[in-house]
C-alpha atoms as a PDB file:
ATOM      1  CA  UNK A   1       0.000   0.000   0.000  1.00  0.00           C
ATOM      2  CA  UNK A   2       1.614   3.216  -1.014  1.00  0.00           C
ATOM      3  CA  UNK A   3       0.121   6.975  -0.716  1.00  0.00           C
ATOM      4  CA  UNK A   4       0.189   8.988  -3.727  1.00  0.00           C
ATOM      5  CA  UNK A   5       3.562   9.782  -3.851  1.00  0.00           C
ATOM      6  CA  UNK A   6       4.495   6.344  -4.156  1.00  0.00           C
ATOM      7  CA  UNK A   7       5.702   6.349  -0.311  1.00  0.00           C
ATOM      8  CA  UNK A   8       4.855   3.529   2.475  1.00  0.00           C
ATOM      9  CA  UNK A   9       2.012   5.174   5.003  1.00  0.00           C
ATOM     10  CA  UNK A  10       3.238   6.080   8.429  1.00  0.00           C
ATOM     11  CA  UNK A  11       3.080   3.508  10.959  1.00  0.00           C
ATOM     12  CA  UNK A  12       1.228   4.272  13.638  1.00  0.00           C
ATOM     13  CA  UNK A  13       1.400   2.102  17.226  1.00  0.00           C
ATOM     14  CA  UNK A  14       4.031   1.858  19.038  1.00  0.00           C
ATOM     15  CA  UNK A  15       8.188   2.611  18.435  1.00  0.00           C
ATOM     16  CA  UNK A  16      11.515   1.157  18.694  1.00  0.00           C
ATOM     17  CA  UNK A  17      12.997   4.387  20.481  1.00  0.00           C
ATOM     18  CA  UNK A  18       9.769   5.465  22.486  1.00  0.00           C
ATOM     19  CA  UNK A  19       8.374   2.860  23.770  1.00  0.00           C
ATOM     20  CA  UNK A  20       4.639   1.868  24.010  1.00  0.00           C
ATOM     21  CA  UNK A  21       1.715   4.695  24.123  1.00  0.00           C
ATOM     22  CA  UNK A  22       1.133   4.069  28.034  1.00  0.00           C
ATOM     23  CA  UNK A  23       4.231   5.185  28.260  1.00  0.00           C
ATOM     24  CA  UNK A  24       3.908   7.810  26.574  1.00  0.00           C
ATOM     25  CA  UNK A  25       1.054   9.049  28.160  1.00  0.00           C
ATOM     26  CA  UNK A  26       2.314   8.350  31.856  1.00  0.00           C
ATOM     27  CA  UNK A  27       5.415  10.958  30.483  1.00  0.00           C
ATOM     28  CA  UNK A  28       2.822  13.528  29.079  1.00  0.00           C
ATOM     29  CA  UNK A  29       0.810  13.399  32.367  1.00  0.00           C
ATOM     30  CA  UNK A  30       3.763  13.705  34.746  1.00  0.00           C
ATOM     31  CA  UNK A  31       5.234  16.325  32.038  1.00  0.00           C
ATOM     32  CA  UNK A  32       1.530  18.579  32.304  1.00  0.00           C
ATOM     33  CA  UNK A  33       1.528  18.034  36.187  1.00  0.00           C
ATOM     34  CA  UNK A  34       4.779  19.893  36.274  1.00  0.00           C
ATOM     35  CA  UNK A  35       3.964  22.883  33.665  1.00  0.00           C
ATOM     36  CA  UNK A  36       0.880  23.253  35.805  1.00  0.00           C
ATOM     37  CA  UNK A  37       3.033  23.570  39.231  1.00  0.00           C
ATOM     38  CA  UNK A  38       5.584  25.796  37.196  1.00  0.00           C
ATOM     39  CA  UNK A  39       2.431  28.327  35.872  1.00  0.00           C
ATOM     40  CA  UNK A  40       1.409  28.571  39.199  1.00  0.00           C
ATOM     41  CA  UNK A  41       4.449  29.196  40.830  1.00  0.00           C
ATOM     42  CA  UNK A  42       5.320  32.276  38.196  1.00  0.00           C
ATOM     43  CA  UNK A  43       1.644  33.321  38.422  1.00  0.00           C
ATOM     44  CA  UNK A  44       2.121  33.495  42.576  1.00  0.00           C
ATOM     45  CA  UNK A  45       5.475  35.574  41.697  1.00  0.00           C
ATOM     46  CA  UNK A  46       4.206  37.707  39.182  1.00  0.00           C
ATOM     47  CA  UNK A  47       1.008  39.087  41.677  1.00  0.00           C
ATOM     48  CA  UNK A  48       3.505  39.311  44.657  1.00  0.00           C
ATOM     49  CA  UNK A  49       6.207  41.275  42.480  1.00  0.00           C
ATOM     50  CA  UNK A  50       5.370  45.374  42.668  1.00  0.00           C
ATOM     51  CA  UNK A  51       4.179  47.377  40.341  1.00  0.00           C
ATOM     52  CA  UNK A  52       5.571  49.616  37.229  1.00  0.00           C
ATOM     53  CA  UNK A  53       7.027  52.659  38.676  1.00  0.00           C
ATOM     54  CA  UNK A  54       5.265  56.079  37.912  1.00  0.00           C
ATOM     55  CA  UNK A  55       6.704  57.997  35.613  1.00  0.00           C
ATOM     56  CA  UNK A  56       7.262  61.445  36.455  1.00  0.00           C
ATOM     57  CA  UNK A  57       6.010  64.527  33.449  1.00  0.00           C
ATOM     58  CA  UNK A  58       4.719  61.936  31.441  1.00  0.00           C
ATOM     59  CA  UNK A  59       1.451  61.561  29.674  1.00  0.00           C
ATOM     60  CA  UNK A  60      -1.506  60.226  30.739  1.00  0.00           C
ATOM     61  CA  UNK A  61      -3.336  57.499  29.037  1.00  0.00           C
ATOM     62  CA  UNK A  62      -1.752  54.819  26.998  1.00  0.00           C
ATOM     63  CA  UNK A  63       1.803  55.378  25.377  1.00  0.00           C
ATOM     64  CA  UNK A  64       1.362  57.541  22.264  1.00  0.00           C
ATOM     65  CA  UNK A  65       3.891  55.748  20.516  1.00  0.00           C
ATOM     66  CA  UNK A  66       2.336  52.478  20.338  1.00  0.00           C
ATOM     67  CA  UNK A  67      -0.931  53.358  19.651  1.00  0.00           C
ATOM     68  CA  UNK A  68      -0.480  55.915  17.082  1.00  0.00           C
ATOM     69  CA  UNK A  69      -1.851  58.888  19.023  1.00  0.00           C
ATOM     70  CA  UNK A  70       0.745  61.559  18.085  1.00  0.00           C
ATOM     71  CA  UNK A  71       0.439  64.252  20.531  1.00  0.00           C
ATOM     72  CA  UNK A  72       3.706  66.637  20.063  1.00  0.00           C
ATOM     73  CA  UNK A  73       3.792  68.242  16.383  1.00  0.00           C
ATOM     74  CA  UNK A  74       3.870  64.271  14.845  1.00  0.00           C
ATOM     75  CA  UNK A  75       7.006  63.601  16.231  1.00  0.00           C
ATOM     76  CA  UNK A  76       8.516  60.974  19.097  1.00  0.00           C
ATOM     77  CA  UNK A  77      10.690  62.493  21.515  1.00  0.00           C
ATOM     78  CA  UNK A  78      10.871  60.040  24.162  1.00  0.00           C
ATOM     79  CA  UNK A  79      14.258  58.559  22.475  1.00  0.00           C
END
């Protein structure tokens, strides 16, 4: 049975180097269980760490440069 370029399907089951798909899924489990306790861990850090400082004589609102709003004769002069 070949696909329409004349190749041999993929083989789909289990592999030499991998090992069966229990396996496979015990690793993906234990793999989720820890980028679950890693999110949580940054998202504990990231409400515990302070706030952006104020800046001082700046502009109220959202930054002008990024959203197009142009406030000083059209030009940047923050840099």
């Amino acid at each position: 049975m070949s696909g329409e370029s004349g190749r041999a399907p993929f083989w789909f089951g289990e592999t030499y180097m991998t090992g069966t798909t229990d396996e496979k899924e015990a690793r993906l489990r234990e793999a989720a269980a820890r980028a679950l306790a890693e999110a949580e861990t940054r998202r504990k850090a990231a409400e515990s760490a302070p706030g952006l400082p104020t800046e001082l004589g700046g502009r109220e609102g959202p930054e002008p440069t990024r959203f197009g709003d142009w406030e000083k004769k059209g030009i940047v002069s923050d840099f």
